[in-house]
N, C-alpha and C. Protein backbone atom coordinates (compact mmCIF):
# COMPACT_ATOMS: atom_id res chain seq x y z
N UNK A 1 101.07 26.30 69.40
CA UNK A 1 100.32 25.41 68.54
C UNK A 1 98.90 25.30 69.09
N UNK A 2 98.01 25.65 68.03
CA UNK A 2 96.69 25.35 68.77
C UNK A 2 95.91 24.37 68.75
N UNK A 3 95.05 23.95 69.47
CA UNK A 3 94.44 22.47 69.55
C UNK A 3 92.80 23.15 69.40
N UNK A 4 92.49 24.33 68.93
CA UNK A 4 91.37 24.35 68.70
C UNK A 4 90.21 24.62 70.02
N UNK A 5 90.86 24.93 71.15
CA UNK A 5 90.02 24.43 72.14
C UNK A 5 89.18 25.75 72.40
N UNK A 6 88.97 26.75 71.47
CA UNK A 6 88.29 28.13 71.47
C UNK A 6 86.82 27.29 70.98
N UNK A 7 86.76 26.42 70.07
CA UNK A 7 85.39 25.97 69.88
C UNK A 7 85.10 24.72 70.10
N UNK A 8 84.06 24.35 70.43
CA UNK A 8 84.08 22.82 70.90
C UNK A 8 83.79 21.87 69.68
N UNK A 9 84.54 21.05 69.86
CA UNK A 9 85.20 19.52 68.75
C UNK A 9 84.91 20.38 67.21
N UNK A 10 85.56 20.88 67.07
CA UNK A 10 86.29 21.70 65.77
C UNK A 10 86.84 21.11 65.07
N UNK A 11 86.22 20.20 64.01
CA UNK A 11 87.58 19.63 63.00
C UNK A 11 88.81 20.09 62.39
N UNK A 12 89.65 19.32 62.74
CA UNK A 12 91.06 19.78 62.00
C UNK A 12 91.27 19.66 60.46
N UNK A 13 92.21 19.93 60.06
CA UNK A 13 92.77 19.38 58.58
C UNK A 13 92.22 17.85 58.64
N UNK A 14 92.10 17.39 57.37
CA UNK A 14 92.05 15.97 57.00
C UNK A 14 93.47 15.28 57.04
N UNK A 15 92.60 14.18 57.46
CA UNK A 15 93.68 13.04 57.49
C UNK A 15 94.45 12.19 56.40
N UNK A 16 95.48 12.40 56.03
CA UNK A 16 95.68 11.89 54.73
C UNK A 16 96.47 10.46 54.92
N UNK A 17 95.82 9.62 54.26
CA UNK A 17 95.84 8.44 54.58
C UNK A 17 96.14 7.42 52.94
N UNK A 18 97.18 6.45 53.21
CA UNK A 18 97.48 5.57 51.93
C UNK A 18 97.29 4.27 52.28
N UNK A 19 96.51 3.96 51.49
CA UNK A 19 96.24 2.19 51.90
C UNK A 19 96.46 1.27 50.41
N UNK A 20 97.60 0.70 50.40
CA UNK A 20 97.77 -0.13 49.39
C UNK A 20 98.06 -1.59 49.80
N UNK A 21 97.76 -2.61 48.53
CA UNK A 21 98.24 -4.07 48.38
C UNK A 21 98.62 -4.36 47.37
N UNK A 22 99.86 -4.91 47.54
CA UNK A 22 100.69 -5.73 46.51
C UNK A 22 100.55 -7.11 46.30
N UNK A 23 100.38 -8.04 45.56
CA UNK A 23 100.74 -9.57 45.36
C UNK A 23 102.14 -9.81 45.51
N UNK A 24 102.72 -10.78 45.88
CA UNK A 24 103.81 -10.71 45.97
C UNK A 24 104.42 -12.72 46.38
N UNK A 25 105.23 -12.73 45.16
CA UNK A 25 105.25 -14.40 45.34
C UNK A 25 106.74 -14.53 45.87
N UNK A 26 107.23 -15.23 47.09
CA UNK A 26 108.11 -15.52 48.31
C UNK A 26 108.17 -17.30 47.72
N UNK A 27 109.21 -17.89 48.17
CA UNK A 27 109.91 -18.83 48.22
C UNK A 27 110.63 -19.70 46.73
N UNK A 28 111.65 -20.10 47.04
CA UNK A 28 112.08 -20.56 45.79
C UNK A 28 111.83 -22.06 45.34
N UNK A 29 111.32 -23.04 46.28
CA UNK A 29 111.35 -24.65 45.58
C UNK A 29 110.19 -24.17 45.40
N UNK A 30 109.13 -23.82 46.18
CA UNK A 30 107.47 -24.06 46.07
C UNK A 30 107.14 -22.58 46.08
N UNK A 31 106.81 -21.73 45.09
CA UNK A 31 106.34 -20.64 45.53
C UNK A 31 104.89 -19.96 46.30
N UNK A 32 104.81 -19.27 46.60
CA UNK A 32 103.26 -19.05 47.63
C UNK A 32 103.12 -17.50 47.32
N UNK A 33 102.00 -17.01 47.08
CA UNK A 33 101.26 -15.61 47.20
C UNK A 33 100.90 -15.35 48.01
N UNK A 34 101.50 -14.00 48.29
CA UNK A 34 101.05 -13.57 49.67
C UNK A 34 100.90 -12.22 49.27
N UNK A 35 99.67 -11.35 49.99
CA UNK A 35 99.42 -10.15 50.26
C UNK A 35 99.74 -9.68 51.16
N UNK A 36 100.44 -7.90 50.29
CA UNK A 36 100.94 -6.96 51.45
C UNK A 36 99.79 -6.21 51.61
N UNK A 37 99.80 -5.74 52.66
CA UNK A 37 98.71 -4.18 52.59
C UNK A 37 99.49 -3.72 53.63
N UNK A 38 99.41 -2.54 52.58
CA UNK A 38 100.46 -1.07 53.25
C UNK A 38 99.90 0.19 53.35
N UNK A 39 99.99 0.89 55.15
CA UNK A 39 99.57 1.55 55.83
C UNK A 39 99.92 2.59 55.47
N UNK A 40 99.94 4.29 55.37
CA UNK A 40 100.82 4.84 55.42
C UNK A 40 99.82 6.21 56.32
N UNK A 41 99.89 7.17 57.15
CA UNK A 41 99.13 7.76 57.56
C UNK A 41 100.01 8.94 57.85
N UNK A 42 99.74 10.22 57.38
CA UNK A 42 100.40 11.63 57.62
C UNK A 42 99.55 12.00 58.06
N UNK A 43 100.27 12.80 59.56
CA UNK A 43 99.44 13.59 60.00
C UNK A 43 99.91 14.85 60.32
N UNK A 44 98.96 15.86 60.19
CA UNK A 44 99.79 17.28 60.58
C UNK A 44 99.68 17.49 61.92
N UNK A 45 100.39 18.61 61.77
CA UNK A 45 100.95 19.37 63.38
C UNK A 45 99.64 19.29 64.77
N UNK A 46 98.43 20.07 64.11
CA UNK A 46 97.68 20.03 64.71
C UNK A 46 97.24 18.44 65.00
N UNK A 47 97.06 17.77 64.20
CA UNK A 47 96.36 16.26 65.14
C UNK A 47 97.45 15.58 65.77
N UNK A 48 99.32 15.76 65.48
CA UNK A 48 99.94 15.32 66.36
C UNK A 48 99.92 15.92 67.37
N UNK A 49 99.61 17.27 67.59
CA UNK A 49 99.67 17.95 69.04
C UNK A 49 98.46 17.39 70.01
N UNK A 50 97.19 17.02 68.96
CA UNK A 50 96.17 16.17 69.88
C UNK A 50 96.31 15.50 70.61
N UNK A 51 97.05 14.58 69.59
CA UNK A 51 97.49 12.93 70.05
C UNK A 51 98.70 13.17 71.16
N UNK A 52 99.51 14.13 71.51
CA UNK A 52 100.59 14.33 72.38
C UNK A 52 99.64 14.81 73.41
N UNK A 53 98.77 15.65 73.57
CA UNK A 53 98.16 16.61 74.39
C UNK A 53 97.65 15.74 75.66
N UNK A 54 96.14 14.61 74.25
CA UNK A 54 95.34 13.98 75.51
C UNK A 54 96.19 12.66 75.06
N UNK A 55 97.57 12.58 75.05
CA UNK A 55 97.65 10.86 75.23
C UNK A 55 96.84 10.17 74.82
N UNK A 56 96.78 10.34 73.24
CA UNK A 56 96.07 8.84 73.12
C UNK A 56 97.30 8.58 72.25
N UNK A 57 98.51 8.23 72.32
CA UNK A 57 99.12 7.24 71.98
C UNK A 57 99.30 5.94 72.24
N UNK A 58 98.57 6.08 73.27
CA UNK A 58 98.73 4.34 74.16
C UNK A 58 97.84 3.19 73.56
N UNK A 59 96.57 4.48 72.61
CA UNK A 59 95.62 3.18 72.16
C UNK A 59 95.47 3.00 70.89
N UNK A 60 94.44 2.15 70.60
CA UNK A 60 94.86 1.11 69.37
C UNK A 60 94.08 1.57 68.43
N UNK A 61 94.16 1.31 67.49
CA UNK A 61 92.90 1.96 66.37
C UNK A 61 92.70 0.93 65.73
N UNK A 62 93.41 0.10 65.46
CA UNK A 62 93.06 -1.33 64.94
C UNK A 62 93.71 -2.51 65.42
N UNK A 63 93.01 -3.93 64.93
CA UNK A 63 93.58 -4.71 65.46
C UNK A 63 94.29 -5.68 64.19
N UNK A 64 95.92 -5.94 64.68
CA UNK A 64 96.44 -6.61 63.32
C UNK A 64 96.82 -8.05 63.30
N UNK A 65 96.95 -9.26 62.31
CA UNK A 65 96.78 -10.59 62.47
C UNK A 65 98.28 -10.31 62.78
N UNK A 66 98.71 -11.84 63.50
CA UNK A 66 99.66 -11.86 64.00
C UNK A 66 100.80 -12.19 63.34
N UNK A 67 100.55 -12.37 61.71
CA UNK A 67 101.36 -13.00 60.62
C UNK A 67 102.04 -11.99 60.20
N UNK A 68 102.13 -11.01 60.66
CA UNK A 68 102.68 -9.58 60.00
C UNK A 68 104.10 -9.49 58.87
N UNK A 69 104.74 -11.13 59.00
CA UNK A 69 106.09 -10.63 57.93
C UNK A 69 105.97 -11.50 56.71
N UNK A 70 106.38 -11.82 55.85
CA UNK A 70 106.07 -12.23 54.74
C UNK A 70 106.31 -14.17 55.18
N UNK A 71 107.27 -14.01 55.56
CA UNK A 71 108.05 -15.34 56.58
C UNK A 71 107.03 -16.30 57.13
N UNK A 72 106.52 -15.33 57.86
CA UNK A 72 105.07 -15.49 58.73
C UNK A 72 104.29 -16.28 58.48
N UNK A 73 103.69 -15.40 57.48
CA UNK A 73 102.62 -15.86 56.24
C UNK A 73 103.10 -17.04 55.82
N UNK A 74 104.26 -17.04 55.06
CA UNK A 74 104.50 -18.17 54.17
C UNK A 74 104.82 -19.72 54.83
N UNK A 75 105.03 -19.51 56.17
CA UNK A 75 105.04 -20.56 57.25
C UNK A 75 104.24 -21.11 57.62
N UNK A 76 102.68 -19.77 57.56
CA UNK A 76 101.64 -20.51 57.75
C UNK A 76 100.61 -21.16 56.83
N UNK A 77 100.95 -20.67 55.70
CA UNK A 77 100.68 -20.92 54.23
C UNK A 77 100.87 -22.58 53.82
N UNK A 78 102.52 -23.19 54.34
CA UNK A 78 102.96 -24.10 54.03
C UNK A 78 102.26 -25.07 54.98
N UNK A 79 102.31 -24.55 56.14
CA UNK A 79 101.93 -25.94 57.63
C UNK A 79 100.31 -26.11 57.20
N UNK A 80 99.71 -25.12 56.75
CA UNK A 80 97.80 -25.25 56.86
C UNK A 80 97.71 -25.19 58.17
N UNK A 81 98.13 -24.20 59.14
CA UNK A 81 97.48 -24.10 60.05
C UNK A 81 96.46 -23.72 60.40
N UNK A 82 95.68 -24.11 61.07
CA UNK A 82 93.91 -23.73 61.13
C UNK A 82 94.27 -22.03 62.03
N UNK A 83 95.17 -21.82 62.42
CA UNK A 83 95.30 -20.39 62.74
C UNK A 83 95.56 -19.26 62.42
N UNK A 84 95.65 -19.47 60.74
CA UNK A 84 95.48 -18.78 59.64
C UNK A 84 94.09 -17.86 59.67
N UNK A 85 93.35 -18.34 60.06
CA UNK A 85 91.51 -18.26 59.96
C UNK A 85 91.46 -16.94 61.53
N UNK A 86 91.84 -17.46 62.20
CA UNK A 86 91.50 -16.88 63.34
C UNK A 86 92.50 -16.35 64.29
N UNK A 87 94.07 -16.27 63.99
CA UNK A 87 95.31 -16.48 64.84
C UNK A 87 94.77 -15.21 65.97
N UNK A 88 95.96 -14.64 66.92
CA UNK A 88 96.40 -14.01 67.16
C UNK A 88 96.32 -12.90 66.90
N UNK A 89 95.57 -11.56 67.63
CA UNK A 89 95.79 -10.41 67.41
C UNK A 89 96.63 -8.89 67.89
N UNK A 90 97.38 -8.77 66.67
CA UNK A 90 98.27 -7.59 67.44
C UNK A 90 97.55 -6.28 67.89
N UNK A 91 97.71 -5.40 68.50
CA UNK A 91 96.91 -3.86 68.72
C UNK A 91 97.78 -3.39 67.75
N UNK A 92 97.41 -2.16 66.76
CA UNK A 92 98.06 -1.06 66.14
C UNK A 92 97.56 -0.28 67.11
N UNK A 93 99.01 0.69 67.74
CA UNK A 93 98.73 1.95 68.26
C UNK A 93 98.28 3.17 67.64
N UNK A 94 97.85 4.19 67.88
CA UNK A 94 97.87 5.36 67.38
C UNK A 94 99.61 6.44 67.43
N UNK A 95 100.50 5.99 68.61
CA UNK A 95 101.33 6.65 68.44
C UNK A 95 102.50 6.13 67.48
N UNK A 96 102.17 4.50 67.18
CA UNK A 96 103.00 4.19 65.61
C UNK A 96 102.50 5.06 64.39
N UNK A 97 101.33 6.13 64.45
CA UNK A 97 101.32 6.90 63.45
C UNK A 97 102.04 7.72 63.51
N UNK A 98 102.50 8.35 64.70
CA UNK A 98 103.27 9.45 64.70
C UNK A 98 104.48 9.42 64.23
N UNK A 99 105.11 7.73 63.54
CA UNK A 99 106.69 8.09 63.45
C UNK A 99 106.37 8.15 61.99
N UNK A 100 105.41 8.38 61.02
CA UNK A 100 105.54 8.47 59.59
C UNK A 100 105.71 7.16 59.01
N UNK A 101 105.97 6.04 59.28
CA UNK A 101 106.26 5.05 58.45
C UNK A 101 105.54 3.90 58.26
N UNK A 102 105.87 3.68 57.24
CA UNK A 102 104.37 2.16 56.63
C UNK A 102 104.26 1.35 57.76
N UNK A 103 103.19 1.19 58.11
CA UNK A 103 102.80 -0.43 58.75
C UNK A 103 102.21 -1.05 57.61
N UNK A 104 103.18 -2.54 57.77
CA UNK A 104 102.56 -3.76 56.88
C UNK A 104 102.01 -4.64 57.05
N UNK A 105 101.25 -5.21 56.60
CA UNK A 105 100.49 -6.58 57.06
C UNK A 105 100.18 -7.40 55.86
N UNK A 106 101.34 -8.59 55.98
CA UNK A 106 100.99 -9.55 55.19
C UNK A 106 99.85 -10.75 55.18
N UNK A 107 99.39 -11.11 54.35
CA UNK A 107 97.97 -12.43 54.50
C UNK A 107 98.46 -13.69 53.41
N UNK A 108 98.17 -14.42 53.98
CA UNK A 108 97.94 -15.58 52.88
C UNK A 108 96.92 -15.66 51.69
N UNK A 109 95.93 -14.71 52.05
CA UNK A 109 94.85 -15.49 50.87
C UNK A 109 94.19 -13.72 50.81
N UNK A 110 93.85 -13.74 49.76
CA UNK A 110 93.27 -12.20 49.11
C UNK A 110 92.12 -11.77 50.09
N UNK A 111 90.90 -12.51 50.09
CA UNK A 111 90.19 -12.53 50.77
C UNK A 111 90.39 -11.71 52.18
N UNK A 112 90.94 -12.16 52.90
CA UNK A 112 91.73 -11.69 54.66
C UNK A 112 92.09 -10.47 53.93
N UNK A 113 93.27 -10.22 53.19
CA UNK A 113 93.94 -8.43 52.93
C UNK A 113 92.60 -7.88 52.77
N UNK A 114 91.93 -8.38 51.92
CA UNK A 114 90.74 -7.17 51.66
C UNK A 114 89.69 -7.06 52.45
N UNK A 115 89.66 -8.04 53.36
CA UNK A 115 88.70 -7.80 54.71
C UNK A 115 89.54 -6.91 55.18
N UNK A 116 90.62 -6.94 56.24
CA UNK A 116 91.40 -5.95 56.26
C UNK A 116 91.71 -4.76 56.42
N UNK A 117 91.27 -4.35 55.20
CA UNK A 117 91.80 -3.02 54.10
C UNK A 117 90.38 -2.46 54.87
N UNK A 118 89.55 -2.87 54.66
CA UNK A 118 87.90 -2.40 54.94
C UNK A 118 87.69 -2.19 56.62
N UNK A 119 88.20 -2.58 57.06
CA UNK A 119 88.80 -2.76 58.83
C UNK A 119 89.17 -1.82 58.76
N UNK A 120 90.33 -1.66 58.13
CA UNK A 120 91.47 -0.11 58.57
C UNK A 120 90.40 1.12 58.31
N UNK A 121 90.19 1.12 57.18
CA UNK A 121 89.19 2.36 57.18
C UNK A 121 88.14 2.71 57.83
N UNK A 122 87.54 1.37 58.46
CA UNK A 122 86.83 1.71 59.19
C UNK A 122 86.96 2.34 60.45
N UNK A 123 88.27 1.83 60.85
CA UNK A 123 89.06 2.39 62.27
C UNK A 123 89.52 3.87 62.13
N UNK A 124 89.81 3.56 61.17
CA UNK A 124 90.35 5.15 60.93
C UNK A 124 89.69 6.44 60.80
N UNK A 125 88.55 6.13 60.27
CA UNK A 125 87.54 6.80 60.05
C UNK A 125 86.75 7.09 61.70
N UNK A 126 86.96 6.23 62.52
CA UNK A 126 86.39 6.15 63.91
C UNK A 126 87.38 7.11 64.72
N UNK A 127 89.26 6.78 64.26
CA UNK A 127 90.18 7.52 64.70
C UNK A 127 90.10 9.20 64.52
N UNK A 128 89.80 9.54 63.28
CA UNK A 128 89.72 10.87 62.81
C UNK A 128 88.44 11.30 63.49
N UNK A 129 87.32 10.52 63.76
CA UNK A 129 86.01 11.65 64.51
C UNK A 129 86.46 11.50 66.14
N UNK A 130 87.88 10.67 66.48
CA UNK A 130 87.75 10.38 67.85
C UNK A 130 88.72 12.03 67.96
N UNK A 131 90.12 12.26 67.18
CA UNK A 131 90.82 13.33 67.09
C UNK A 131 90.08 14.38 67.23
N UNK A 132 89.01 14.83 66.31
CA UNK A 132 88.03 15.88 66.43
C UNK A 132 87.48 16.12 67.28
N UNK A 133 87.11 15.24 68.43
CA UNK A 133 86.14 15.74 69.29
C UNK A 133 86.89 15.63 70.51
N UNK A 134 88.00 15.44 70.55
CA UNK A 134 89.71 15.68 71.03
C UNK A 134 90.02 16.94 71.13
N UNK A 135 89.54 17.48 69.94
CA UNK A 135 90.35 18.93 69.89
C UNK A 135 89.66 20.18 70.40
N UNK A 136 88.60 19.76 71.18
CA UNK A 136 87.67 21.02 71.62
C UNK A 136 87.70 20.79 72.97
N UNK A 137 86.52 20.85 73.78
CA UNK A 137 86.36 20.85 75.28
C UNK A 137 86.48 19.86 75.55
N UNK A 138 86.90 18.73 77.09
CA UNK A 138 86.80 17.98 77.45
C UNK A 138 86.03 17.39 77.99
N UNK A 139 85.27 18.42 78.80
CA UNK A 139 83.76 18.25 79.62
C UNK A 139 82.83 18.08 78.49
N UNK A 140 82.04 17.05 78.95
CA UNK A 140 80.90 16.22 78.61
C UNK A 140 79.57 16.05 79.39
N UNK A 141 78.48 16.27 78.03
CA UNK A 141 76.83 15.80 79.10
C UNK A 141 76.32 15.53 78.23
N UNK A 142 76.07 14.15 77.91
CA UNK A 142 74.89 13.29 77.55
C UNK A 142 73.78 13.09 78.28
N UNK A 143 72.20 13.49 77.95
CA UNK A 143 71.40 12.90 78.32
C UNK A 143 70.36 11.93 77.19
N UNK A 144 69.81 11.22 78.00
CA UNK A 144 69.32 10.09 76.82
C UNK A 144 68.36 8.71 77.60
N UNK A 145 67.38 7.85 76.93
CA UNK A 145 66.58 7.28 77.60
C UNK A 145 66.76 6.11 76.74
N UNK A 146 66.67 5.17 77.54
CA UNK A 146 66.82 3.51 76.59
C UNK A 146 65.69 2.56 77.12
């Protein structure tokens, strides 16, 4: 399997990437809306062999609120906790891409999912030029004046 390393930071195949949100109304006396946004990220052979090669499974590509189940949300939905705004942040790894399957992240209020949504891509987009320049030489020389 090749990692490209005949030319230096050689882009691979594209990253094919699904980012959706659902509305979705949870509880039965009082109901509450809550947003899903759903991850989905395939990657081929070549950028999993990257990600196996130089270990970067260990790191994060984004960071996720800590409300992640619908439960969550709707717990924090009901109490008004002021930690709705600012809670708790989980790391998303890069090697939870490797098993193929959705990461979800539920929100209370539209607003947050679609901040979010704009987050992920942005990470991702940071993830895919970090893969690329992964896949060529390792040795590095920057020079530069500030």
């Amino acid at each position: 399997m090749s990692v490209n390393a005949s030319l230096p930071n050689t882009p691979v195949g594209p990253m094919k990437i699904s980012l959706s949100r659902q509305q979705k109304s949870k509880g039965f006396l009082i109901p509450k809306t809550v947003y899903v946004v759903s991850l989905q990220v395939t990657l081929d052979n070549e950028e999993r062999a990257i990600i196996t090669s130089r270990n970067l499974s260990r790191y994060t590509f984004a960071m996720q609120p800590w409300y992640t189940t619908i439960s969550d949300a709707l717990e924090l939905a009901r109490s008004g906790s002021e930690r709705m705004l600012g809670g708790i942040l989980i790391p998303m790894w890069v090697g939870d891409l490797l098993k193929s399957k959705p990461i979800e992240t539920t929100f209370p209020d539209l607003p947050k999912a679609i901040e979010f949504e704009a987050e992920l891509k942005d990470s991702l987009k940071n993830l895919k030029k970090f893969i690329d320049n992964a896949s060529g030489p390792t040795d590095s020389k920057d020079e530069f004046e500030l």
